[in-house]
C-alpha atoms as a PDB file:
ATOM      1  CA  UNK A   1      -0.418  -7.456 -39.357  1.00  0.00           C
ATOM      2  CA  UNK A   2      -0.606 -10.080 -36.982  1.00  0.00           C
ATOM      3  CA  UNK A   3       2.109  -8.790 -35.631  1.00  0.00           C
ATOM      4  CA  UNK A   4       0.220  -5.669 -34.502  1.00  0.00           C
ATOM      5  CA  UNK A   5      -2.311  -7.703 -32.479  1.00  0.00           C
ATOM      6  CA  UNK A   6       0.101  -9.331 -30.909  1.00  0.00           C
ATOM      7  CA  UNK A   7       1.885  -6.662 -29.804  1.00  0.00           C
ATOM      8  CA  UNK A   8      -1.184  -4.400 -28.630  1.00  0.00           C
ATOM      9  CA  UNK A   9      -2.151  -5.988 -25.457  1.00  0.00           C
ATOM     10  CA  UNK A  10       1.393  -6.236 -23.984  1.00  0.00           C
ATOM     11  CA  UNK A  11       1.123  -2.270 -24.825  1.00  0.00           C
ATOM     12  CA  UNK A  12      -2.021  -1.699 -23.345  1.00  0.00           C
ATOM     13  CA  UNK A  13      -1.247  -3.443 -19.962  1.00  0.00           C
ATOM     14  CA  UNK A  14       2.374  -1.439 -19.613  1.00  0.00           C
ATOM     15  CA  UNK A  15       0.669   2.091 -20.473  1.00  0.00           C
ATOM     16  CA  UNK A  16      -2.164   1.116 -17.776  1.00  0.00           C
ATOM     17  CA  UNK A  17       0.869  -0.275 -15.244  1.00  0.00           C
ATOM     18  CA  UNK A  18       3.228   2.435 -16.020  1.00  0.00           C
ATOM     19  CA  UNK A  19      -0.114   4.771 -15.064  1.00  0.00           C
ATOM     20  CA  UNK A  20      -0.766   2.671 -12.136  1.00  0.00           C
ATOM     21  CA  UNK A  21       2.768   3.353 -10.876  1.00  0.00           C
ATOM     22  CA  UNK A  22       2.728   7.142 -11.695  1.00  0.00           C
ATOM     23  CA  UNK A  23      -0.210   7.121  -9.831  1.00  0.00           C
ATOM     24  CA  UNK A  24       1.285   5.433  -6.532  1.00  0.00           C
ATOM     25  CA  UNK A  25       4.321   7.553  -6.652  1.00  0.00           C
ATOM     26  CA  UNK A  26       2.481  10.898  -6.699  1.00  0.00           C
ATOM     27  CA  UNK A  27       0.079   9.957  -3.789  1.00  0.00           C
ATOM     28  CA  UNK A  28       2.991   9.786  -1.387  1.00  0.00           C
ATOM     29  CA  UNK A  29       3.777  12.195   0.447  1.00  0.00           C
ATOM     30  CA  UNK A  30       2.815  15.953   0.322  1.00  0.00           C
ATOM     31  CA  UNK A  31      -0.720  16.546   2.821  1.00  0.00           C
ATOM     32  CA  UNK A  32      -1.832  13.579   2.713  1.00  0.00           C
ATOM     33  CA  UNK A  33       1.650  12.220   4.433  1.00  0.00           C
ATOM     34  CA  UNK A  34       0.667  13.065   7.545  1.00  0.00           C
ATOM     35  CA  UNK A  35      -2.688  11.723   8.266  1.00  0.00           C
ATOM     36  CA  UNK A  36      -1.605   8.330   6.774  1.00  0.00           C
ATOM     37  CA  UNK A  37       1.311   8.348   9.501  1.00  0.00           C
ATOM     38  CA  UNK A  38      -0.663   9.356  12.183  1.00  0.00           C
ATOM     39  CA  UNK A  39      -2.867   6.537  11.256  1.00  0.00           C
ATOM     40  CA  UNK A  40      -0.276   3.657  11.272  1.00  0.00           C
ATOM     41  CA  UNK A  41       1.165   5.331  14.364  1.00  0.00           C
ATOM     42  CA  UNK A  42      -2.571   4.457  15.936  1.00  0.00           C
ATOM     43  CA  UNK A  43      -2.766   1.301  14.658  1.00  0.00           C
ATOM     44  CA  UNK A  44       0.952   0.075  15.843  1.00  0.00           C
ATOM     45  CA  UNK A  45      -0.270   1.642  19.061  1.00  0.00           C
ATOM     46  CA  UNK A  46      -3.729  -0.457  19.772  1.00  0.00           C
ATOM     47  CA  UNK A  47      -1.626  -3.310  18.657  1.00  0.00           C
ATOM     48  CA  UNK A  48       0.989  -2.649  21.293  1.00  0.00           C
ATOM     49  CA  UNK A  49      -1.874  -2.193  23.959  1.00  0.00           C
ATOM     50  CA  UNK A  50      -3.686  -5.104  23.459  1.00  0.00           C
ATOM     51  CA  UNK A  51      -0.400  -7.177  23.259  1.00  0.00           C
ATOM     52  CA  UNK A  52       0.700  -5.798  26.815  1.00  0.00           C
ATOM     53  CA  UNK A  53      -3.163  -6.152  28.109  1.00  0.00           C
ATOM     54  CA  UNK A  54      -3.163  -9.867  26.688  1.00  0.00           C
ATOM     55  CA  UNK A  55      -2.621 -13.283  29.593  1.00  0.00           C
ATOM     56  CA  UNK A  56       1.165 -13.557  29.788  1.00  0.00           C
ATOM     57  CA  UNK A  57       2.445 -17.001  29.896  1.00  0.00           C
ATOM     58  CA  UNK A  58       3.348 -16.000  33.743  1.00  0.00           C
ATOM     59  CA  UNK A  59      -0.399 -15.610  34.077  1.00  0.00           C
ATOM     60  CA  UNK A  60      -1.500 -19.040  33.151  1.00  0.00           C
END
């Protein structure tokens, strides 16, 4: 039997991965698709702003 308890917590922590993974996969996409793209599309944008608003080299 010890080879049970060996064996159980390997088991547990693929079932919980595996379920972490299923988990991931199905939150892609579908409704919520959009609003996370529109939301990285923001962020790349402030980035891009401040970047181009920043001293230039040519400035200093």
């Amino acid at each position: 039997m010890d080879y049970v308890s060996a064996l159980v917590p390997p088991v547990v922590m693929a079932v919980f991965f595996i379920g972490l993974i299923v988990t991931i996969v199905k939150s892609q996409g579908g409704d919520k698709k959009a609003k996370e793209d529109a939301a990285v599309d923001a962020a790349i944008a402030r980035a891009e702003a401040a970047r181009q608003a920043g001293p230039q080299l040519s400035d200093i």
